[in-house]
Protein backbone atom coordinates (compact mmCIF):
# COMPACT_ATOMS: atom_id res chain seq x y z
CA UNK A 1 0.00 0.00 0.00
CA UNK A 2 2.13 2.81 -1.48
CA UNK A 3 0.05 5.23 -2.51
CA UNK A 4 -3.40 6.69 -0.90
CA UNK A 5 -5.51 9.26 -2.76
CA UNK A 6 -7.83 11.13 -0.26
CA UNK A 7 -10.62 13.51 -2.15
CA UNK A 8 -11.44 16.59 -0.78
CA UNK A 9 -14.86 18.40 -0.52
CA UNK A 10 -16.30 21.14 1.24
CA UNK A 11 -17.34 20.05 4.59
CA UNK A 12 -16.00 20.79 7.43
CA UNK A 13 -15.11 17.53 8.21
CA UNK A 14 -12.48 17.45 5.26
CA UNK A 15 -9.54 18.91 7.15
CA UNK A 16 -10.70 16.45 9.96
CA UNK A 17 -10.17 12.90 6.97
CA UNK A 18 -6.92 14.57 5.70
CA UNK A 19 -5.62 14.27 9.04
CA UNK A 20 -6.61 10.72 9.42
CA UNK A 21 -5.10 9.53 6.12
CA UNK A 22 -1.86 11.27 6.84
CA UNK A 23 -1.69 9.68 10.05
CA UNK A 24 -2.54 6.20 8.80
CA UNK A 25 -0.22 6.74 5.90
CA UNK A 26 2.83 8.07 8.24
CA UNK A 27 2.37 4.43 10.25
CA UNK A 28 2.03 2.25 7.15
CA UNK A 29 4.85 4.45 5.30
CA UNK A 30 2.63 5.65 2.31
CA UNK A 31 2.57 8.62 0.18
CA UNK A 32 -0.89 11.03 0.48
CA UNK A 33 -2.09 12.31 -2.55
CA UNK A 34 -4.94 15.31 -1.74
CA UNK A 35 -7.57 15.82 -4.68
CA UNK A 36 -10.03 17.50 -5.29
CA UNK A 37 -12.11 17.75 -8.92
CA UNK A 38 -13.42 21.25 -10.17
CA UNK A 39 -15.95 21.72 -13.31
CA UNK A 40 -15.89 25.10 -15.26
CA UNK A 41 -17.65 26.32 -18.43
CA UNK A 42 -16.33 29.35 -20.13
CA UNK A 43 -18.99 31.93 -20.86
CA UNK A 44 -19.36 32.87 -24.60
CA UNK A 45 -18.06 36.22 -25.79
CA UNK A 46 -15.60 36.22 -22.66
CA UNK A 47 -11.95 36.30 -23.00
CA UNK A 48 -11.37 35.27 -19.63
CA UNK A 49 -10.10 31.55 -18.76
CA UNK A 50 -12.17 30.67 -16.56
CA UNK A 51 -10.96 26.92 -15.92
CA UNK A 52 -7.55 28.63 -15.30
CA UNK A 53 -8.90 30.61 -12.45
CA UNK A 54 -11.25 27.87 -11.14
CA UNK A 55 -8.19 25.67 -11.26
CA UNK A 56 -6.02 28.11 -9.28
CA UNK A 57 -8.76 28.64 -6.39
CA UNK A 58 -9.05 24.88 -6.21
CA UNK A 59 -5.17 24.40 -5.90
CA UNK A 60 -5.27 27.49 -3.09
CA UNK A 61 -7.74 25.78 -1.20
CA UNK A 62 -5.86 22.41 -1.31
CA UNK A 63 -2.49 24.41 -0.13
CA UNK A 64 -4.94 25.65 2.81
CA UNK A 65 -5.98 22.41 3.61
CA UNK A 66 -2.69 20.67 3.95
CA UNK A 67 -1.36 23.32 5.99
CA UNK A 68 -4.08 23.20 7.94
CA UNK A 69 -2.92 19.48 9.28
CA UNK A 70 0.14 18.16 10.58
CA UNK A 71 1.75 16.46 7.84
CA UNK A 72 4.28 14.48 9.95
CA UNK A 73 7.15 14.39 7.25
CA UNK A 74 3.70 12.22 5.01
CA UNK A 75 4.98 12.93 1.18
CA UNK A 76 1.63 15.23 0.24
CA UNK A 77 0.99 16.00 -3.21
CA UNK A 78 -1.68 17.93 -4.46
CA UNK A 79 -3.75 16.65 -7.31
CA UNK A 80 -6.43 18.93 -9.55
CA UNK A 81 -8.64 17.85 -11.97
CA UNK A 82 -11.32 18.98 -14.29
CA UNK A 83 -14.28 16.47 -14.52
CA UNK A 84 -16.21 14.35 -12.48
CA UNK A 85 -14.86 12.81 -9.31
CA UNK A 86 -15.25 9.51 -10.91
CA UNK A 87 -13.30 10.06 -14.27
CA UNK A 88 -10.68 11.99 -12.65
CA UNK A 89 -10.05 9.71 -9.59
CA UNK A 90 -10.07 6.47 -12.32
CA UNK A 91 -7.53 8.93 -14.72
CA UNK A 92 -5.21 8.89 -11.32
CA UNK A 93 -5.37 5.24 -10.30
CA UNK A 94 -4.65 4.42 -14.02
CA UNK A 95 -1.29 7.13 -14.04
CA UNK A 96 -0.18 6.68 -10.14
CA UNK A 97 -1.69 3.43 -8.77
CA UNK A 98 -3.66 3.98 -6.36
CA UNK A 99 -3.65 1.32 -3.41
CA UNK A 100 -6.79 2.67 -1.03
CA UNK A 101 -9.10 6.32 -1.27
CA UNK A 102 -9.65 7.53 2.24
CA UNK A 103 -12.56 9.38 2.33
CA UNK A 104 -15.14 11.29 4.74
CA UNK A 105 -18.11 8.70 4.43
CA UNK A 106 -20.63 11.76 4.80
CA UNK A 107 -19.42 13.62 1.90
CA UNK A 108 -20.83 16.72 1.30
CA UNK A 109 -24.44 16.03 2.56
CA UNK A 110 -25.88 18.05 5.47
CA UNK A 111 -28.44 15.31 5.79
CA UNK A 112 -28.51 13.65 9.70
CA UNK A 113 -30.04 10.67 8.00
CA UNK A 114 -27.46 10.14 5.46
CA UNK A 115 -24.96 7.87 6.20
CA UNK A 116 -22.58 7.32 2.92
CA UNK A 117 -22.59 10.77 0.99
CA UNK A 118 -22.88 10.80 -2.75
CA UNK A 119 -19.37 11.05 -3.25
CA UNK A 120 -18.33 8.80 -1.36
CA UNK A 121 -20.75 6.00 -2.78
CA UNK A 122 -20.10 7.13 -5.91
CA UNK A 123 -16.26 5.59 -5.76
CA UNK A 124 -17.56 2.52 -3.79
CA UNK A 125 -20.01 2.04 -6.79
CA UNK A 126 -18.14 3.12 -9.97
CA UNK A 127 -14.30 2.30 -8.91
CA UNK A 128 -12.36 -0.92 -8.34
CA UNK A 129 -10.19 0.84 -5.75
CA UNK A 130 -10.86 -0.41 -2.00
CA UNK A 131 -12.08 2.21 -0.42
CA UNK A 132 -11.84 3.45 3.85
CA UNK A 133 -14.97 5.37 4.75
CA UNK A 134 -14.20 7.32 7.50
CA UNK A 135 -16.78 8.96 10.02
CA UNK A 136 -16.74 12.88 10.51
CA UNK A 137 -14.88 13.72 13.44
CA UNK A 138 -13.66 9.95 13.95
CA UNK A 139 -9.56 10.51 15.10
CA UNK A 140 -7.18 8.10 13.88
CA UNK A 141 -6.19 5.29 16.32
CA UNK A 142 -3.83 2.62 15.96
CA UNK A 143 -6.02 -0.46 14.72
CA UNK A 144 -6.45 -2.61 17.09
CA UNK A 145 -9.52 -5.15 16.38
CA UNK A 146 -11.56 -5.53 12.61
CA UNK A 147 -14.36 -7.12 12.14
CA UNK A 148 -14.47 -8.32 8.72
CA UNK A 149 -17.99 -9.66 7.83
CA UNK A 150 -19.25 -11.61 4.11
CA UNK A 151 -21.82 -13.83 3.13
CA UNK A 152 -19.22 -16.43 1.25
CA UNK A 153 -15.54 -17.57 2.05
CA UNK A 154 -15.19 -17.55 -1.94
CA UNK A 155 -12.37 -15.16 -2.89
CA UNK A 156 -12.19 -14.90 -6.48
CA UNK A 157 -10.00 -11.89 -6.79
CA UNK A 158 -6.45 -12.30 -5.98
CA UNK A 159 -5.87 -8.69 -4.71
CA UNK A 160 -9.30 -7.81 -2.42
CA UNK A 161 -7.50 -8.62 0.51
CA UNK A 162 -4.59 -6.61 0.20
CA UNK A 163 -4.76 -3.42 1.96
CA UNK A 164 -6.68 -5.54 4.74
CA UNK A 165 -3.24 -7.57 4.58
CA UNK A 166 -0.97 -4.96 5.43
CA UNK A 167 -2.88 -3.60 8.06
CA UNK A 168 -2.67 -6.93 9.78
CA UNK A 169 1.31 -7.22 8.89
CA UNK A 170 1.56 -3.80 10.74
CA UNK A 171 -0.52 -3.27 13.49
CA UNK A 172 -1.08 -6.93 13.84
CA UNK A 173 -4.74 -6.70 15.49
CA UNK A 174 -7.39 -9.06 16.00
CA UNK A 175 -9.50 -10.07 12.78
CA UNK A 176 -12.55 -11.88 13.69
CA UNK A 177 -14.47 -12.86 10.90
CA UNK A 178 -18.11 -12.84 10.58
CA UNK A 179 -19.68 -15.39 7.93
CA UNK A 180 -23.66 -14.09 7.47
CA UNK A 181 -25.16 -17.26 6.15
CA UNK A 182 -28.68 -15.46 3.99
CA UNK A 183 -31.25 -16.84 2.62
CA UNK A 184 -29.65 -18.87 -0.74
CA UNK A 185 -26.40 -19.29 0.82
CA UNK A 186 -24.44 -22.75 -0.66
CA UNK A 187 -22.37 -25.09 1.84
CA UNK A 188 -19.64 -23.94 -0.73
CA UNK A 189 -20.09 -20.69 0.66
CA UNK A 190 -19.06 -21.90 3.87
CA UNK A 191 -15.94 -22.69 2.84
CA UNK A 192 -13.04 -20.22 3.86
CA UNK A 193 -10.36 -19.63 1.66
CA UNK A 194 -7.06 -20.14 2.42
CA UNK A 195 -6.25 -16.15 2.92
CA UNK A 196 -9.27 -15.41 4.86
CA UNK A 197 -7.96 -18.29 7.43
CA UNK A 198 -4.62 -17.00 7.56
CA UNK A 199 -5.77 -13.43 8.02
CA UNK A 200 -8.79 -15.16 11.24
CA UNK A 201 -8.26 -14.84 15.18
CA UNK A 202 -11.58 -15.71 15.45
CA UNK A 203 -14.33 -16.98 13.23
CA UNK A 204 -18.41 -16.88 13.85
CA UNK A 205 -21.03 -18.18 11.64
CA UNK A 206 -24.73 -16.42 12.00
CA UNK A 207 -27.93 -16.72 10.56
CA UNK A 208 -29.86 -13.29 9.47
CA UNK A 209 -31.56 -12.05 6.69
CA UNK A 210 -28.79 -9.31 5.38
CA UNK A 211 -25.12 -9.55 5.98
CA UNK A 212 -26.17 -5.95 7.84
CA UNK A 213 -28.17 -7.36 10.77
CA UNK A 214 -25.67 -10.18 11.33
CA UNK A 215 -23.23 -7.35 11.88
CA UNK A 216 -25.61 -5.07 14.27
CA UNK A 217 -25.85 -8.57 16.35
CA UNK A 218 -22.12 -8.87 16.33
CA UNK A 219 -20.70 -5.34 16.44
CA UNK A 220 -21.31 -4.94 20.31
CA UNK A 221 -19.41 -8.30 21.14
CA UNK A 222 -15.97 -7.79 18.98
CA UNK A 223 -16.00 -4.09 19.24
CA UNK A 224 -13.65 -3.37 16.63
CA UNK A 225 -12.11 -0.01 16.12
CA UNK A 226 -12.63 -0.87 11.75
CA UNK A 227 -15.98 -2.67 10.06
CA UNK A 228 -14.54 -4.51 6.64
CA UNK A 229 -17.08 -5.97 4.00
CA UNK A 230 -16.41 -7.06 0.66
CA UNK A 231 -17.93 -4.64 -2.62
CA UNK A 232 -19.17 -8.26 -4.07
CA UNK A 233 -21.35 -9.12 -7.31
CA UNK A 234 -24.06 -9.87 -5.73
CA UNK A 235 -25.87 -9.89 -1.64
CA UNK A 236 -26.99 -7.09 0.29
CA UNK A 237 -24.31 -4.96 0.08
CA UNK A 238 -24.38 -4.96 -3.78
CA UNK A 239 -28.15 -3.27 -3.00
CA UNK A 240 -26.58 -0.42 -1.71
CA UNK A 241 -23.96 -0.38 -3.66
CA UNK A 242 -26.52 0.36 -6.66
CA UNK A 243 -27.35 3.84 -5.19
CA UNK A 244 -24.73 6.74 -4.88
CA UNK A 245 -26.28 7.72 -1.35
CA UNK A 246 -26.83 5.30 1.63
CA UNK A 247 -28.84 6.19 4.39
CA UNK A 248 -28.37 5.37 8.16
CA UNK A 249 -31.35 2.92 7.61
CA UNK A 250 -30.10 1.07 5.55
CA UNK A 251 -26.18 0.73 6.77
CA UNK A 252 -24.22 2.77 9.22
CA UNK A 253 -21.14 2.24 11.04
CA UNK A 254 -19.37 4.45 13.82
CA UNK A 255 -16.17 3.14 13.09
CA UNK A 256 -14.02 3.42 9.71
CA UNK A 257 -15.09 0.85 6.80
CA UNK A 258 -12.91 -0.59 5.05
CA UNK A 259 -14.63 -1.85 1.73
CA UNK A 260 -12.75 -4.76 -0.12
CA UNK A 261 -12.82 -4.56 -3.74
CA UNK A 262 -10.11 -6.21 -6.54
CA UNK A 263 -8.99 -4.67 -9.75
């Protein structure tokens, strides 16, 4: 995990994620690129640029952001881009390599009862980058305990585990897995795969309807400092995945998620 792109909005809770990825990135020894997209359209009969102006204010306000934080000798780059967030963010991966987005799961929604912003579930949706959704105001802590929760020990992607990996090779904290058995599930599904048994300290088996309740009956007794769940093809979690915004009703976590996803 190299290289960790963290998109900027307009909340105040922005300064508040840059300072969690550059403290996650100064323990895991990764470089922080800051982004933010801007969209402009010059005004007929004008002869001023204005995507040259629009692309200097966006730059300014990424300078004031990063000064803002304590960088703690974190490489920081600045990165912006006219387009959507999407387009840009996949134009980045494709030049850089992007290993994980870091992210302010709220976005830029002033909504109480919104818990992953547009933004946000935008890049979970449309991007094959793993993605760490992190709460507004949540400080960084040293992980400690995950709970990593699916509906099937199939792994067909080589590389979904891997920034889950090297969280475990560094901080070396509990990973207790959670395997929702829902309605359809196959005794193949069952079945762990030889990474997800390496990565286990512990290993539960439940019975709910959505992978979601089995982790509301769970969270309380593992009390992890990070949720994980896999962006899969199909179960609940492909549901939400459909829409750009998720509301607390429908998923919530007060912890950081870490969402699983290979290229």
């Amino acid at each position: 995990m190299k290289n960790i792109l963290v998109p900027i909005g307009s909340t105040e809770a922005a300064q508040n994620t840059l300072q969690y990825a550059i403290d996650f990135a100064a323990d895991i020894e990764a470089n922080v690129y800051v982004f933010r997209a801007y969209k402009a359209k010059s005004k007929a009969g004008t002869m001023i640029n204005v995507d040259a102006i629009i692309e200097r204010e966006t730059n300014l306000y990424l300078r004031t952001m990063v000064n803002a934080v304590d960088t703690k000798n974190v490489e920081v780059k600045l990165i912006s881009a006219k387009g959507s967030v999407v387009e840009s963010v996949e134009a980045i991966d494709q030049e850089l390599g992007i290993d994980l987005i870091i992210v302010n799961s709220k976005s830029n929604s002033i909504k109480e009862e919104v818990f992953l912003g547009s933004t946000a579930g935008s890049l979970v949706k449309k991007t094959n980058i793993p993605a760490l959704c992190v709460p507004p105001g949540y400080n960084y802590e040293a992980i400690q305990n995950v709970l990593l929760a699916f509906k099937s020990g199939i792994l067909k992607s080589k590389t979904a585990l891997n920034p889950l990996q090297k969280i475990v090779k560094k901080f070396n904290p509990e990973v207790n897995l959670l395997l929702v058995k829902t309605a359809g599930y196959t005794e193949e599904d069952l079945v762990l795969s030889q990474d997800l048994i390496e990565l286990q300290t512990t290993f539960t088996t439940t019975e709910n309807a959505t992978t979601f309740q089995g982790v509301l009956e769970h969270f309380k007794t593992h009390n992890p400092d990070m949720l994980c769940v896999f962006r899969r093809k199909r179960g609940f979690f492909t549901k939400l995945w459909e829409k750009n915004t998720i509301l607390k009703e429908e998923f919530h976590t007060s912890k950081p998620l870490l969402i699983l996803k290979g290229k």
